[in-house]
Protein backbone atom coordinates (compact mmCIF):
# COMPACT_ATOMS: atom_id res chain seq x y z
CA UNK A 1 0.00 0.00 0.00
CA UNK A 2 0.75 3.45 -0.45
CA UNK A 3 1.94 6.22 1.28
CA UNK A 4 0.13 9.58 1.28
CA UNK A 5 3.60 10.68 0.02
CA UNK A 6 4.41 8.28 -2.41
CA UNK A 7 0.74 8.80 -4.09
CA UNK A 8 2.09 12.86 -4.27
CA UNK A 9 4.87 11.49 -6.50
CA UNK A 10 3.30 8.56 -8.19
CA UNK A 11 2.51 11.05 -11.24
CA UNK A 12 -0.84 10.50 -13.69
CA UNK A 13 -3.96 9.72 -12.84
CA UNK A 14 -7.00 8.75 -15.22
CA UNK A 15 -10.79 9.69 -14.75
CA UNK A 16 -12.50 6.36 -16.87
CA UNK A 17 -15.90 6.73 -17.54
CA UNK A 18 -18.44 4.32 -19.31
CA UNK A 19 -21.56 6.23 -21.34
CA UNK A 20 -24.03 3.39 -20.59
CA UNK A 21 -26.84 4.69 -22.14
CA UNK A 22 -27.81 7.90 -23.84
CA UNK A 23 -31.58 9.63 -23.36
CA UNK A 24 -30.71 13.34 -24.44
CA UNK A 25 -28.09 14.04 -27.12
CA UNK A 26 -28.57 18.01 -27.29
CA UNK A 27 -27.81 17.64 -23.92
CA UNK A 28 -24.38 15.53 -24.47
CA UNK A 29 -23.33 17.55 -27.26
CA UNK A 30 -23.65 21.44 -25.37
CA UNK A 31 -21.81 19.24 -22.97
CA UNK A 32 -19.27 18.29 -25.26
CA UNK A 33 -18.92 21.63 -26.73
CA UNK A 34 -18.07 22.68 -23.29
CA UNK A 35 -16.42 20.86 -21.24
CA UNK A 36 -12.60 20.97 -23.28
CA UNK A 37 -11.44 23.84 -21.92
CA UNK A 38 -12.34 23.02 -18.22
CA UNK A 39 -10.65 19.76 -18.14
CA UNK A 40 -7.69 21.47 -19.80
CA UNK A 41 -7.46 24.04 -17.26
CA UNK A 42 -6.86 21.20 -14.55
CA UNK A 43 -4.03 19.78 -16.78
CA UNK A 44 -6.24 16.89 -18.23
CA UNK A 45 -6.38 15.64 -21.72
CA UNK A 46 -8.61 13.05 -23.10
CA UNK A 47 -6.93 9.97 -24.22
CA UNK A 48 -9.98 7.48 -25.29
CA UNK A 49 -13.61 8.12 -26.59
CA UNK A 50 -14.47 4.72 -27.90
CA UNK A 51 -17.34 2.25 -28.52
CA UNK A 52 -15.31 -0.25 -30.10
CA UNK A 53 -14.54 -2.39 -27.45
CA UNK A 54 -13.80 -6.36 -26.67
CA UNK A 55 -14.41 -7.68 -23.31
CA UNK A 56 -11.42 -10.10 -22.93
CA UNK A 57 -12.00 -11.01 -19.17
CA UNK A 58 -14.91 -11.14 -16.74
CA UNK A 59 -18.49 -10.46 -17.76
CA UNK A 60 -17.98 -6.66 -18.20
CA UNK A 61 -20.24 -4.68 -20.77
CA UNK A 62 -19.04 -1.29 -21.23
CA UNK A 63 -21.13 0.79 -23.92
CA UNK A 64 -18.90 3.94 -24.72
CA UNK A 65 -15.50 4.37 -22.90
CA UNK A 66 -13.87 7.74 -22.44
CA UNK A 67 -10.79 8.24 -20.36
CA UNK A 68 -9.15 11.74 -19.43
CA UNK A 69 -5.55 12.11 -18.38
CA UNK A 70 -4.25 13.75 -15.42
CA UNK A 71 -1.20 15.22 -14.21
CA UNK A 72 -2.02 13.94 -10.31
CA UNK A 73 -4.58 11.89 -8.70
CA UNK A 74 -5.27 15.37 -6.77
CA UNK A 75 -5.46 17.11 -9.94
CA UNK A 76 -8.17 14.45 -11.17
CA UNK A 77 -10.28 14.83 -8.39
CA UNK A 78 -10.11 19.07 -7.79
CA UNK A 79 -11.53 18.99 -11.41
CA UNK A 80 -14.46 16.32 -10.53
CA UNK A 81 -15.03 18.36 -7.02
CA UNK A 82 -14.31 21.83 -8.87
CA UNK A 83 -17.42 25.03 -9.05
CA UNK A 84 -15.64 25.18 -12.72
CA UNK A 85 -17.18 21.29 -13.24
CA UNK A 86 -20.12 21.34 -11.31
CA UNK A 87 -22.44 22.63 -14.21
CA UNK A 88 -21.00 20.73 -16.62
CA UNK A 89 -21.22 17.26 -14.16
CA UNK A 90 -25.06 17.70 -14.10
CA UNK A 91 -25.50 18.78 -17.81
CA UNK A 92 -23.91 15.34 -18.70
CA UNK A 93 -25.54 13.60 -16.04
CA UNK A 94 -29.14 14.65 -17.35
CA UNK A 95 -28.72 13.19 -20.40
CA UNK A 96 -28.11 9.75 -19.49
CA UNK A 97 -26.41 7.10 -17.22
CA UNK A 98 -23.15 6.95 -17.12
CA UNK A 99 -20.72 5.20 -14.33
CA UNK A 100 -16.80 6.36 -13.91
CA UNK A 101 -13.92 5.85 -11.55
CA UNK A 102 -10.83 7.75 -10.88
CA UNK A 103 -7.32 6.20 -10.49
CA UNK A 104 -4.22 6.65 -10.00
CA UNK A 105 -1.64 5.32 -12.99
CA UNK A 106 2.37 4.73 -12.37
């Protein structure tokens, strides 16, 4: 396990979330639209927005996978937390179900 100080060091982290199922796409796409520059301004990048997947273990059924890079595991979570996000979190949330994890990478 761990330490609190070794996490500070570790380096990236990665926000992966799965876009189970879609009910308002004007909604998605003002989200899309907006959300760039406010995961950019908390050092993030997105890496992987993908529905071509293959389930190679375990009985798993992602839909639509999109993962964001981060510069920290701290830095990953101020932006999910952040007033900057907040809007933007329930804007995507209202237009469907979605389920997402943040983790810290090596």
């Amino acid at each position: 396990m761990k330490t609190e100080t070794q996490s500070q060091v570790a380096g990236k982290a990665y926000c992966l979330f799965d876009n189970i199922e879609i009910n308002d796409t004007a909604k998605l796409e003002e989200y899309k639209e907006k959300v760039f520059p406010v995961v950019s301004a908390f050092g993030g990048k997105y890496l992987v927005a993908s529905n071509r997947i293959r389930v190679v273990e375990g009985s798993w059924e992602p839909t639509h996978l999109v993962m964001i890079e981060f510069p920290s595991y701290e830095e990953a979570n101020r932006w999910y937390d952040s007033d900057e996000y907040r809007a933007l979190k329930n804007l995507r949330k209202s237009s469907g179900h979605f389920e997402g994890i943040i983790f810290e990478g090596l």
